[in-house]
C-alpha atoms as a PDB file:
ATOM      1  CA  UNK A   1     -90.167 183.908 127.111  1.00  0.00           C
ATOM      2  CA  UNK A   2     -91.201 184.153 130.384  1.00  0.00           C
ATOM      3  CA  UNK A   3     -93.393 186.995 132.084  1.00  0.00           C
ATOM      4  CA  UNK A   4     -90.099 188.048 134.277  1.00  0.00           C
ATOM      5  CA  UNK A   5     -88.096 187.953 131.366  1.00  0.00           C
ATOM      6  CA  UNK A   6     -90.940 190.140 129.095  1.00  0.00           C
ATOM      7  CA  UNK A   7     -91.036 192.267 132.127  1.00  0.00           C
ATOM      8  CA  UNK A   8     -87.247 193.153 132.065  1.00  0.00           C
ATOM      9  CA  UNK A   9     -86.760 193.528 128.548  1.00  0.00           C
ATOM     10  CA  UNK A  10     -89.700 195.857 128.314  1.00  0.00           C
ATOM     11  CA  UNK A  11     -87.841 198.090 131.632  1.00  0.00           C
ATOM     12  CA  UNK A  12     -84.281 197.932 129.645  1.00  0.00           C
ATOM     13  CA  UNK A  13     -86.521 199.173 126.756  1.00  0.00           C
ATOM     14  CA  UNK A  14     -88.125 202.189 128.457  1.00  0.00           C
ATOM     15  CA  UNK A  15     -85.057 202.764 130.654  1.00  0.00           C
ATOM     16  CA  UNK A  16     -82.692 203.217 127.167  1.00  0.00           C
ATOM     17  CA  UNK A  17     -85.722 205.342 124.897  1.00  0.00           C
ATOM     18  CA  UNK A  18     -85.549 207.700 127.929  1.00  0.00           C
ATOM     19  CA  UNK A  19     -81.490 207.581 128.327  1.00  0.00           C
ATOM     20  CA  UNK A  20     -81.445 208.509 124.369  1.00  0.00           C
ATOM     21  CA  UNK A  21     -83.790 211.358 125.281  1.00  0.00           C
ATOM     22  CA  UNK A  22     -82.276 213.164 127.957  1.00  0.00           C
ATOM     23  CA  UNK A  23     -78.989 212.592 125.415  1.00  0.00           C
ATOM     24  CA  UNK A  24     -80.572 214.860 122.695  1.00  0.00           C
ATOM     25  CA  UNK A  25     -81.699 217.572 125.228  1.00  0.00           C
ATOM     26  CA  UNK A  26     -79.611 220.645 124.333  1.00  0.00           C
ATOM     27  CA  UNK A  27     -77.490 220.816 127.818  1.00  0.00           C
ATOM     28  CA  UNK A  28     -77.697 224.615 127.855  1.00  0.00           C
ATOM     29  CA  UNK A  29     -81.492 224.034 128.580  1.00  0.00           C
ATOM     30  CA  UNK A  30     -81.033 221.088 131.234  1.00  0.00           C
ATOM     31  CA  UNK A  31     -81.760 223.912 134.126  1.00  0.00           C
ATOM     32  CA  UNK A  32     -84.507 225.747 132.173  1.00  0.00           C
ATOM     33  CA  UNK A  33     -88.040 225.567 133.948  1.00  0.00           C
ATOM     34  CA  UNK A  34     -90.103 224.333 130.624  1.00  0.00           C
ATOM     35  CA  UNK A  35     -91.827 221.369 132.229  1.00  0.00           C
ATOM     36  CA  UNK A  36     -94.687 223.488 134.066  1.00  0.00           C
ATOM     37  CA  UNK A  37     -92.658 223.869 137.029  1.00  0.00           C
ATOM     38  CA  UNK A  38     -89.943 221.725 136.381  1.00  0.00           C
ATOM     39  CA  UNK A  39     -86.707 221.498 134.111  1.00  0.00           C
ATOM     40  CA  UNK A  40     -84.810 218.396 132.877  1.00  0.00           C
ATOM     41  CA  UNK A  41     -82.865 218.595 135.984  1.00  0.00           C
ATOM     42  CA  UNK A  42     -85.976 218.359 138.224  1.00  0.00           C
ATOM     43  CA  UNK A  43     -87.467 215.563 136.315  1.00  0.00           C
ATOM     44  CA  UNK A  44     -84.305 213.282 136.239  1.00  0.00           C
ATOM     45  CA  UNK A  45     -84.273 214.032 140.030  1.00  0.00           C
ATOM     46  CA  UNK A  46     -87.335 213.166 140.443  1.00  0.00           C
ATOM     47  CA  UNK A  47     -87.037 209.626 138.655  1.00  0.00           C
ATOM     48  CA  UNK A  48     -84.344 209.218 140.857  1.00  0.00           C
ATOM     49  CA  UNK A  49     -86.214 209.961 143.794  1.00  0.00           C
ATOM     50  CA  UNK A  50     -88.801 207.396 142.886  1.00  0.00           C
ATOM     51  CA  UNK A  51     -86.333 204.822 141.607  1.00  0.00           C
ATOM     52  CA  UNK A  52     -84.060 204.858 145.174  1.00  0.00           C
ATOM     53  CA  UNK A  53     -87.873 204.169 147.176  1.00  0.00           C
ATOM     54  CA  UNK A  54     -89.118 201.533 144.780  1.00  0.00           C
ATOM     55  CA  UNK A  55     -85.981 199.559 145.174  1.00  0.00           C
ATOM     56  CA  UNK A  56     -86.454 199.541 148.793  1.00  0.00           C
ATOM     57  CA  UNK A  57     -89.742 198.411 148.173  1.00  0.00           C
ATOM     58  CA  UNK A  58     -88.199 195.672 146.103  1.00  0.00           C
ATOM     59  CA  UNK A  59     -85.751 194.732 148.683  1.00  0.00           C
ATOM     60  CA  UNK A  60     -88.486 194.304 151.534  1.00  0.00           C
ATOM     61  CA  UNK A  61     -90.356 191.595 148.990  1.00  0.00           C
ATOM     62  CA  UNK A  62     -87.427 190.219 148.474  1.00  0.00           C
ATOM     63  CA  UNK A  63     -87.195 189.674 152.586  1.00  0.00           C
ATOM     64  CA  UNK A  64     -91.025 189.157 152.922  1.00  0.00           C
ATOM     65  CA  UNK A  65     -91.895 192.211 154.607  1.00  0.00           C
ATOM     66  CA  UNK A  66     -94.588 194.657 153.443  1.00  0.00           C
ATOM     67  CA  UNK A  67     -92.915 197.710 151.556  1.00  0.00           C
ATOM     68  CA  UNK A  68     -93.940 201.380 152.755  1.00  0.00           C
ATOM     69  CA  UNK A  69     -95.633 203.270 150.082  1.00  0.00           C
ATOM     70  CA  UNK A  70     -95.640 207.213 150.571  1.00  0.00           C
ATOM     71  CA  UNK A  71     -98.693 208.244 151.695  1.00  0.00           C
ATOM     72  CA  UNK A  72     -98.274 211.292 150.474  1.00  0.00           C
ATOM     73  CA  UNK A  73     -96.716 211.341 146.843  1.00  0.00           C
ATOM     74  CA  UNK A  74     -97.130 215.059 146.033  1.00  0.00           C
ATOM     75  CA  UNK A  75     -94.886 216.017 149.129  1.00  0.00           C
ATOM     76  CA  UNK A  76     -92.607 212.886 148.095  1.00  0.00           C
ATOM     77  CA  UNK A  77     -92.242 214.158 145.193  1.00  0.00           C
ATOM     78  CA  UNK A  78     -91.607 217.797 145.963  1.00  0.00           C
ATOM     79  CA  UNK A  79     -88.829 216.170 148.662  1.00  0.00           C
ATOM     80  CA  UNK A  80     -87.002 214.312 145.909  1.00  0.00           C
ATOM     81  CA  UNK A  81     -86.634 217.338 143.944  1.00  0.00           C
ATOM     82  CA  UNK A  82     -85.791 219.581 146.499  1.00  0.00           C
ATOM     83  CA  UNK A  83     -83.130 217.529 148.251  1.00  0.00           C
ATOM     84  CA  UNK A  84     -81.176 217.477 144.716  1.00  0.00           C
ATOM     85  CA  UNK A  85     -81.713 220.955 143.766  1.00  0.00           C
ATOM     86  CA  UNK A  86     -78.070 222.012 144.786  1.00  0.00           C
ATOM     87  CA  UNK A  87     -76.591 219.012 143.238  1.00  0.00           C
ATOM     88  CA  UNK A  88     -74.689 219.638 139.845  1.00  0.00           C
ATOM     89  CA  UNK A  89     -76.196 217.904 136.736  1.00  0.00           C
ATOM     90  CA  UNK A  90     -73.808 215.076 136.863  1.00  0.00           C
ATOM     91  CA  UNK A  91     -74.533 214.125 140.377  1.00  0.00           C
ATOM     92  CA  UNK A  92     -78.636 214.293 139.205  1.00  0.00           C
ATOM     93  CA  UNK A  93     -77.798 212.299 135.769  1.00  0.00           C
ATOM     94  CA  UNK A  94     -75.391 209.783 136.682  1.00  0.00           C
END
């Protein structure tokens, strides 16, 4: 198998242990803060947040340019969460 190959089946791996988590979270508790400052909610949203940047970072490779990295990944990550604080669980999750 190749490295690309390894690579991907290692993601899909990952990407469904963490899908089967979230699954067994009791829903009633998605909201609750229990993550030091964060709840499920915040976390997912934050995944997202990084997910959405990294595949624009993936897309400029793809057209040869240099991706931007945030240069500041504490307020990036307070950003992600707060712009999907308002949004209902499903919008967050799905």
């Amino acid at each position: 198998m190749d490295s690309y190959s390894e690579l991907l089946n290692q993601f899909e791996k990952v990407s469904d242990e963490l899908t089967n988590l979230i699954k067994k979270f009791p829903s009633e508790r998605r909201e609750e803060v229990i993550f030091d400052r964060w709840s499920l909610k915040n976390v997912v949203s934050h995944i997202n947040h990084w997910m959405a940047h990294n595949i624009n970072c993936l897309d400029s490779l793809v057209e040869g340019k240099t991706p931007f990295w945030q240069p500041d990944t504490d307020q990036y990550n307070y950003d992600g969460v707060e712009a999907r604080k308002d949004r209902t669980w499903e919008d967050v999750y799905l």
